[in-house]
PDB file of N, CA and C in Angstrom:
ATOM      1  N   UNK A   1      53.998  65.619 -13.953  1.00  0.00           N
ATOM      2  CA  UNK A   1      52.815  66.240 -14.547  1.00  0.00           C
ATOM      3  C   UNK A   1      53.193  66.904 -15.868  1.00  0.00           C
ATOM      4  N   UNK A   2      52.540  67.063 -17.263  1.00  0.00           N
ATOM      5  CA  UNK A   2      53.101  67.406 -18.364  1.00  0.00           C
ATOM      6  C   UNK A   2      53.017  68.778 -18.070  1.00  0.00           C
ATOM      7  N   UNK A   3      52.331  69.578 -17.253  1.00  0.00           N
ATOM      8  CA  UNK A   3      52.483  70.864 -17.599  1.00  0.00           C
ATOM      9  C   UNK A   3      53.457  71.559 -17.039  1.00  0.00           C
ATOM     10  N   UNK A   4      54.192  70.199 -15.926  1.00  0.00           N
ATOM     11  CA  UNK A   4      55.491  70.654 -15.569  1.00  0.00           C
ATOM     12  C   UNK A   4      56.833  70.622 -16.416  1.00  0.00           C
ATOM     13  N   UNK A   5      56.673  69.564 -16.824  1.00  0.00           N
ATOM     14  CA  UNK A   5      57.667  69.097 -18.079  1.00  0.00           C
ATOM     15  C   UNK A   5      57.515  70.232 -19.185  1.00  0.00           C
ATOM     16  N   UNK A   6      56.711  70.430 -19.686  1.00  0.00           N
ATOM     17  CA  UNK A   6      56.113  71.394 -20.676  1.00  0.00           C
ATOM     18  C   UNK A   6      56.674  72.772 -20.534  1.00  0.00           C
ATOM     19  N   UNK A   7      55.925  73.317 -19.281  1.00  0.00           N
ATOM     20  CA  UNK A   7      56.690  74.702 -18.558  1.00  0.00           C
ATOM     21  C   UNK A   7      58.227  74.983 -18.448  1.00  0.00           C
ATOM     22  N   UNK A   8      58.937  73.413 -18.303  1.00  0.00           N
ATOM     23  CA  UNK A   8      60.558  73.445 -17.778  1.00  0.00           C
ATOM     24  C   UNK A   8      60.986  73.440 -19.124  1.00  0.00           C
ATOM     25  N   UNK A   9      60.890  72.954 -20.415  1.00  0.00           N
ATOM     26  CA  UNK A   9      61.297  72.824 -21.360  1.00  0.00           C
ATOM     27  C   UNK A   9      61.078  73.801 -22.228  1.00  0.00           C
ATOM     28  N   UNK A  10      59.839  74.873 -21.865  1.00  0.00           N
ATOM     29  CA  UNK A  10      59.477  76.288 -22.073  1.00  0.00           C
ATOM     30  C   UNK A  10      60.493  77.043 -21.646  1.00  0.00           C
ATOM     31  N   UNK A  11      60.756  77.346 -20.478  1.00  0.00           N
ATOM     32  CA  UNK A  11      61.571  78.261 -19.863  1.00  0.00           C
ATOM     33  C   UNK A  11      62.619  77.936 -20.029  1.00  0.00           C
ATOM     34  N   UNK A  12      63.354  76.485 -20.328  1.00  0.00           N
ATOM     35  CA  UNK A  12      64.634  76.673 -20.399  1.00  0.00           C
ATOM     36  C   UNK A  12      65.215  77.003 -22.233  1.00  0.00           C
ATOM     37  N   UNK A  13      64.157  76.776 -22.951  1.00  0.00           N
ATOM     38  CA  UNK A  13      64.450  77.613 -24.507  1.00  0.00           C
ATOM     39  C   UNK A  13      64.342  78.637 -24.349  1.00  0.00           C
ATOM     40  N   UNK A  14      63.400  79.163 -23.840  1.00  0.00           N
ATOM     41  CA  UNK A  14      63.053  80.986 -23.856  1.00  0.00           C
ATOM     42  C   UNK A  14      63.556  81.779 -23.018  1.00  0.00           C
ATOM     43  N   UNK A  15      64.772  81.018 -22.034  1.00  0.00           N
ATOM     44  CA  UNK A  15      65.310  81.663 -20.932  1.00  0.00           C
ATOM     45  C   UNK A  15      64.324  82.946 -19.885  1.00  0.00           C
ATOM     46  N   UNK A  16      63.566  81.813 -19.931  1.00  0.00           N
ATOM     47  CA  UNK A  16      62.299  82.882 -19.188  1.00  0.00           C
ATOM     48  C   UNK A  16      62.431  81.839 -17.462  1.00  0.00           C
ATOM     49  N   UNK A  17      62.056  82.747 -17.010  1.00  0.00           N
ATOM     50  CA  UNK A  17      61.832  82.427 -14.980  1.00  0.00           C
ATOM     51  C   UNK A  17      60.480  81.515 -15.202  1.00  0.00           C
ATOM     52  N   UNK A  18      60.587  80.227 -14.989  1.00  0.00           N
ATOM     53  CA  UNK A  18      59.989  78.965 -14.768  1.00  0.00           C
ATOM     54  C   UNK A  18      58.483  79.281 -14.045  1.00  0.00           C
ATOM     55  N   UNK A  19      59.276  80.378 -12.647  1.00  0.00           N
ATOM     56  CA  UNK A  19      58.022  80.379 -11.852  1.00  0.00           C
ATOM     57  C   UNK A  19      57.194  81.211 -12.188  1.00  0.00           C
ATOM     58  N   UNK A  20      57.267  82.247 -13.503  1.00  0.00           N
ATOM     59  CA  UNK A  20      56.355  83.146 -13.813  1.00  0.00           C
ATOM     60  C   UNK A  20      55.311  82.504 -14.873  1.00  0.00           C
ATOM     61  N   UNK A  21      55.375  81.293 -15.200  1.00  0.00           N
ATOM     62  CA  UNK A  21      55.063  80.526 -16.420  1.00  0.00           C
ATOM     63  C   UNK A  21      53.809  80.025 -15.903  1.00  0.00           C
ATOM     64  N   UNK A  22      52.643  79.976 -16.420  1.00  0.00           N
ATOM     65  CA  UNK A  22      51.321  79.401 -16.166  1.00  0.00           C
ATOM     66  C   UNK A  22      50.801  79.184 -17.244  1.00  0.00           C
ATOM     67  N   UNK A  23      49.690  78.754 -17.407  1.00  0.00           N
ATOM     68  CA  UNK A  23      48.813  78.296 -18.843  1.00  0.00           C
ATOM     69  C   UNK A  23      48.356  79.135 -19.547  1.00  0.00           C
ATOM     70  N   UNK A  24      48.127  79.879 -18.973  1.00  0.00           N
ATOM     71  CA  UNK A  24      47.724  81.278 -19.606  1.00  0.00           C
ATOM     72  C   UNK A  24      48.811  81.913 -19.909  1.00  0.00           C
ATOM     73  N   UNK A  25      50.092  81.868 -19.519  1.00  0.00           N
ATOM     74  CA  UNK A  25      51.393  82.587 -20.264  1.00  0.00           C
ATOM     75  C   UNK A  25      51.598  82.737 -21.780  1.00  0.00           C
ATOM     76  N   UNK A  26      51.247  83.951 -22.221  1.00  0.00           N
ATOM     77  CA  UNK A  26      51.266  83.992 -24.149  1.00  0.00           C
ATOM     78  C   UNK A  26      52.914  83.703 -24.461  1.00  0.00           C
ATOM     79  N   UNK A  27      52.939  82.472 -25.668  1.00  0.00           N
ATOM     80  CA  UNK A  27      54.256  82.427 -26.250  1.00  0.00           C
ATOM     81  C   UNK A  27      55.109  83.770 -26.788  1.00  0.00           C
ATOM     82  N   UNK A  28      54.352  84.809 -27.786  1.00  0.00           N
ATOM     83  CA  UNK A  28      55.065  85.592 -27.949  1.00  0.00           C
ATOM     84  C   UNK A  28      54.825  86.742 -27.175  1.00  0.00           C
ATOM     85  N   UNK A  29      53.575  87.013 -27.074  1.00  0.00           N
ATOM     86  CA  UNK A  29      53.399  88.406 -26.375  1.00  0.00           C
ATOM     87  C   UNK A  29      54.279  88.518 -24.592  1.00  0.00           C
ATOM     88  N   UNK A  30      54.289  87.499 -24.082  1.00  0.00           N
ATOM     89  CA  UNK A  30      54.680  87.516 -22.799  1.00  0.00           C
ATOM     90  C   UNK A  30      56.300  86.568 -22.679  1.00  0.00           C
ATOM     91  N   UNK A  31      56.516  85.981 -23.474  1.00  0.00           N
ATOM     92  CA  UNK A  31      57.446  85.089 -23.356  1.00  0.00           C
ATOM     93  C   UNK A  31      58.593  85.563 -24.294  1.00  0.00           C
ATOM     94  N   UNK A  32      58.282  86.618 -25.389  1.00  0.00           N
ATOM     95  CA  UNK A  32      58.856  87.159 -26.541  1.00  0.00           C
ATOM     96  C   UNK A  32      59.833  86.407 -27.605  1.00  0.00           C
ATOM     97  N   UNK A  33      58.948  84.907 -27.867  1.00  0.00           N
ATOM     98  CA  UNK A  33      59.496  84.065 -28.512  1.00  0.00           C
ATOM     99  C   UNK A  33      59.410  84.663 -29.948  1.00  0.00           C
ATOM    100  N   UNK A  34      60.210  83.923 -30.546  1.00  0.00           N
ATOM    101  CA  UNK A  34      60.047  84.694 -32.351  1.00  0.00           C
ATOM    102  C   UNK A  34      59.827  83.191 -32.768  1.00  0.00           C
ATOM    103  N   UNK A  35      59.652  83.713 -33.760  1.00  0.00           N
ATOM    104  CA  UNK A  35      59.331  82.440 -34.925  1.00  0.00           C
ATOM    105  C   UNK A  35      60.379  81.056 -34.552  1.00  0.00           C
ATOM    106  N   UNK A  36      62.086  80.783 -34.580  1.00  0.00           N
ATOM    107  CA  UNK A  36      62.630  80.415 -34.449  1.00  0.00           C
ATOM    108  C   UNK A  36      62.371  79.756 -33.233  1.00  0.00           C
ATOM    109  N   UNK A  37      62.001  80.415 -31.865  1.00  0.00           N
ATOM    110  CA  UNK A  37      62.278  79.702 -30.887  1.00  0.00           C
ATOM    111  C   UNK A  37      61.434  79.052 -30.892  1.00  0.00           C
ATOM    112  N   UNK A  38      59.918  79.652 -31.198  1.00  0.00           N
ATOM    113  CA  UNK A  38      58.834  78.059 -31.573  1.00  0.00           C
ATOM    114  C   UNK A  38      59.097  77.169 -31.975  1.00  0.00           C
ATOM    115  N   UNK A  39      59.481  77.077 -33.336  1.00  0.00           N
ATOM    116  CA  UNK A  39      60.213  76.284 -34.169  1.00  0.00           C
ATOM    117  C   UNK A  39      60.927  75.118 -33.196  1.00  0.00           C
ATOM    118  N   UNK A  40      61.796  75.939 -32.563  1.00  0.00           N
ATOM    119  CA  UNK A  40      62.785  74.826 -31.955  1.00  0.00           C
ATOM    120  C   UNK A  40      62.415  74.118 -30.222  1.00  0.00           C
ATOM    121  N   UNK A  41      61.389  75.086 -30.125  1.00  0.00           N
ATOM    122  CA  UNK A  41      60.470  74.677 -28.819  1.00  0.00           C
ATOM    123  C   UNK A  41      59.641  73.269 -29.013  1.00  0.00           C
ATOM    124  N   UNK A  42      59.440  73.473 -30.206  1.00  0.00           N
ATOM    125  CA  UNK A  42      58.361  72.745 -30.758  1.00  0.00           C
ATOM    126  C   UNK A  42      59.284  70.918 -31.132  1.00  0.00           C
ATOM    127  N   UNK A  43      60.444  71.135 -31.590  1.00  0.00           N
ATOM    128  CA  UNK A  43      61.238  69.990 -31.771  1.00  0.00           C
ATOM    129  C   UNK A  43      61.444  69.266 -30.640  1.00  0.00           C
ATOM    130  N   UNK A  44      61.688  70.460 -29.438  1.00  0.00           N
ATOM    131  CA  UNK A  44      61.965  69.288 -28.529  1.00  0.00           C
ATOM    132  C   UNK A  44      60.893  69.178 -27.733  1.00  0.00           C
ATOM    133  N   UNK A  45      60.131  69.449 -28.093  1.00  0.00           N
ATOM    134  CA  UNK A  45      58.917  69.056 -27.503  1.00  0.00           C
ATOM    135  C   UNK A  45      58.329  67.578 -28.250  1.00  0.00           C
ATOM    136  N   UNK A  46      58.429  67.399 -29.615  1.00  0.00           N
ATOM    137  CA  UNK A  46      58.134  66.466 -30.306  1.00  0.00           C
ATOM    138  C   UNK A  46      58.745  65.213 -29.617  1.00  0.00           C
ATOM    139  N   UNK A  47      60.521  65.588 -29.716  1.00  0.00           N
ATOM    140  CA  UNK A  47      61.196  64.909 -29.178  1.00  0.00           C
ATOM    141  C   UNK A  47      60.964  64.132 -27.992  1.00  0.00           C
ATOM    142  N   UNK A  48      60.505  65.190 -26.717  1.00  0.00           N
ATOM    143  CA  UNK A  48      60.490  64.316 -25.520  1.00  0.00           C
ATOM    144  C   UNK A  48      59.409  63.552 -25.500  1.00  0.00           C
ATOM    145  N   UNK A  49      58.148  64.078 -26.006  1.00  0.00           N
ATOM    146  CA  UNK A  49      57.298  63.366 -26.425  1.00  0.00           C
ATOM    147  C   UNK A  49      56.781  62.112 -27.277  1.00  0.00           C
ATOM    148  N   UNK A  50      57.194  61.727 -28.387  1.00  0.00           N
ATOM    149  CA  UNK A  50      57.587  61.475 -29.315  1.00  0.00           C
ATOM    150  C   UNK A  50      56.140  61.801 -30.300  1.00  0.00           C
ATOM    151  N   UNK A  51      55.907  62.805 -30.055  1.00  0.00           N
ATOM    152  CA  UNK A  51      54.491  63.306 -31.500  1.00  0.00           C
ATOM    153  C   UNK A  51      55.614  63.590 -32.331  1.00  0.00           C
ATOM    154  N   UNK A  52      54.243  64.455 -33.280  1.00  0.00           N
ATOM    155  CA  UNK A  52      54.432  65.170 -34.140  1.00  0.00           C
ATOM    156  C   UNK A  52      53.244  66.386 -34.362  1.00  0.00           C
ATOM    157  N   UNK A  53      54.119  67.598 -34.522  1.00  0.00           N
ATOM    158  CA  UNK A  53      53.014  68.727 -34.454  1.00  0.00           C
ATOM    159  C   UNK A  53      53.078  69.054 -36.127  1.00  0.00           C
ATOM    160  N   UNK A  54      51.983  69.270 -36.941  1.00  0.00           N
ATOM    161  CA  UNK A  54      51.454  69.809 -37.931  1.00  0.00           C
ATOM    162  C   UNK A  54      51.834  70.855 -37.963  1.00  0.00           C
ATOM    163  N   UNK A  55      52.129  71.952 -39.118  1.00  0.00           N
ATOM    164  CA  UNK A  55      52.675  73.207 -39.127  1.00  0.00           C
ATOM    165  C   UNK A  55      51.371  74.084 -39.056  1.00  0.00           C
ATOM    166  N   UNK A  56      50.510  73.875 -39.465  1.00  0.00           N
ATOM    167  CA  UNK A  56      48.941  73.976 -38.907  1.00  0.00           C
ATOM    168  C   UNK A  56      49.066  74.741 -37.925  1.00  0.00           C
ATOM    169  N   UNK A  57      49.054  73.873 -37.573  1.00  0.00           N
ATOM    170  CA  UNK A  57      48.922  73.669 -35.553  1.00  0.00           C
ATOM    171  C   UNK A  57      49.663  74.601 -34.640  1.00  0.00           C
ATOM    172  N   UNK A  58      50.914  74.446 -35.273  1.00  0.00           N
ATOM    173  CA  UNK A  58      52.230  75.319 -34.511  1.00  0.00           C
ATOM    174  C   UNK A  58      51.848  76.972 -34.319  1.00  0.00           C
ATOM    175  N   UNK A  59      50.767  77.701 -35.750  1.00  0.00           N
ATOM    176  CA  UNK A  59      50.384  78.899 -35.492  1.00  0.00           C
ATOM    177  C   UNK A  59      49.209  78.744 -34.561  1.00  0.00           C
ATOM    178  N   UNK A  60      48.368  78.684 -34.321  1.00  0.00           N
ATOM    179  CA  UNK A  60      47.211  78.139 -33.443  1.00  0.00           C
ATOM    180  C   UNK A  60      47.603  77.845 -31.860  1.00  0.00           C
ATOM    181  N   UNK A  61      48.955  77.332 -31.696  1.00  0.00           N
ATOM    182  CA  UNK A  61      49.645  77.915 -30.209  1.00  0.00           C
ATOM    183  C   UNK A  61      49.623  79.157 -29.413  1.00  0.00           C
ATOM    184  N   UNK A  62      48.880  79.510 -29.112  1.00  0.00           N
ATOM    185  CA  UNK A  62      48.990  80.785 -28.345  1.00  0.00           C
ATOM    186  C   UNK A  62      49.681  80.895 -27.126  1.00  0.00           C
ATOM    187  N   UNK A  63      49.234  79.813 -26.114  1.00  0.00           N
ATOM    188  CA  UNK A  63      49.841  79.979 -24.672  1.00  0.00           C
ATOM    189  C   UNK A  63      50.503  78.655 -24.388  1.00  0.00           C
ATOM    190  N   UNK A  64      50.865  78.886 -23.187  1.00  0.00           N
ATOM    191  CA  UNK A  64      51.503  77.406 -22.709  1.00  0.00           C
ATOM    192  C   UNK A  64      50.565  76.342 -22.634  1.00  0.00           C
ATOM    193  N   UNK A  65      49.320  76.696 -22.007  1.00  0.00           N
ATOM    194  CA  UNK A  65      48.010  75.847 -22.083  1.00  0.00           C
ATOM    195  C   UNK A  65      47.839  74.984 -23.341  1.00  0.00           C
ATOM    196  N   UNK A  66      47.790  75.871 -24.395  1.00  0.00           N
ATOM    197  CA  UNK A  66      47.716  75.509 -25.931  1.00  0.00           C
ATOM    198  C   UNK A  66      48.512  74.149 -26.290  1.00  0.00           C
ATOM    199  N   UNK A  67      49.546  74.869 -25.727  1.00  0.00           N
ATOM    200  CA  UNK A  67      51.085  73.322 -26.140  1.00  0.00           C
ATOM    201  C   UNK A  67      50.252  71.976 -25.130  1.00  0.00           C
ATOM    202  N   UNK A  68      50.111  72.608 -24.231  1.00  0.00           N
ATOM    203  CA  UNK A  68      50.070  71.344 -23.240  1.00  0.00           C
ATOM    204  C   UNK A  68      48.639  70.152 -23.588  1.00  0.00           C
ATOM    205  N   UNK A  69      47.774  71.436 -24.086  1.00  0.00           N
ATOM    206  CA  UNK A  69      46.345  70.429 -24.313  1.00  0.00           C
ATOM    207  C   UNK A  69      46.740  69.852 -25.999  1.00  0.00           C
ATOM    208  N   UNK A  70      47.908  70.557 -26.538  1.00  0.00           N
ATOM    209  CA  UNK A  70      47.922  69.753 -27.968  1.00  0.00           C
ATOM    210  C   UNK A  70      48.943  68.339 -27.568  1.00  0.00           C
ATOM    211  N   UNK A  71      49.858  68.608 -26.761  1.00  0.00           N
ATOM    212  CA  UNK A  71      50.432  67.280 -26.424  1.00  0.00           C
ATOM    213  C   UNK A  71      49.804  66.552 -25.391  1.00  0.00           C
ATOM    214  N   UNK A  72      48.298  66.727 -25.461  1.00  0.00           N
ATOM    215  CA  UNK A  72      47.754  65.686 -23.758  1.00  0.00           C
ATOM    216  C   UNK A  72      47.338  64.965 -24.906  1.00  0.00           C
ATOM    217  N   UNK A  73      46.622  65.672 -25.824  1.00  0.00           N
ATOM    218  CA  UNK A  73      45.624  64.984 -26.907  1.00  0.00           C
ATOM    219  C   UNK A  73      46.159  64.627 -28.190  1.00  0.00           C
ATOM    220  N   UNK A  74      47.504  64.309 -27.892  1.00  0.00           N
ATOM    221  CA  UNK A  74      48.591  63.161 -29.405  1.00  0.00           C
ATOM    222  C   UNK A  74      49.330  62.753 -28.788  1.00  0.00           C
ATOM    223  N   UNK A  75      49.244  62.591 -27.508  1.00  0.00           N
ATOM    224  CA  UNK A  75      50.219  61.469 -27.007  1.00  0.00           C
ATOM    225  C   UNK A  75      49.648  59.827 -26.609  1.00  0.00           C
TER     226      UNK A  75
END
């Protein structure tokens, strides 16, 4: 399921607990990502995927939900 893949590849950049992670989980406010770890969240996310996210786009991420409905809808 992508929002499993999504979540595991979340938590294992942000060294955050997997099982606290839901769609509603905020990237920075709750996850305390900085600029950088988006950045590099975001690569391998491209990666496993094979999109491409717009730099646009990348601020407009708010939660895990966010990532997941931008990679349901460019893959």
């Amino acid at each position: 399921m992508l929002f499993d893949t999504v979540k595991s590849l979340i938590a294992k950049q942000l060294k955050a607990d997997e099982s606290t992670i839901t769609r509603e989980t905020r990237l920075v406010e709750d996850l305390n990502a900085d600029s950088a770890n988006v950045m590099v969240m975001i690569m391998d996310l491209e990666d496993q995927f094979g999109i491409m996210v717009e730099d646009d786009q990348i601020m407009k991420m708010k939660t895990v939900g966010d990532v997941v409905d931008y990679i349901d809808s460019h893959k």
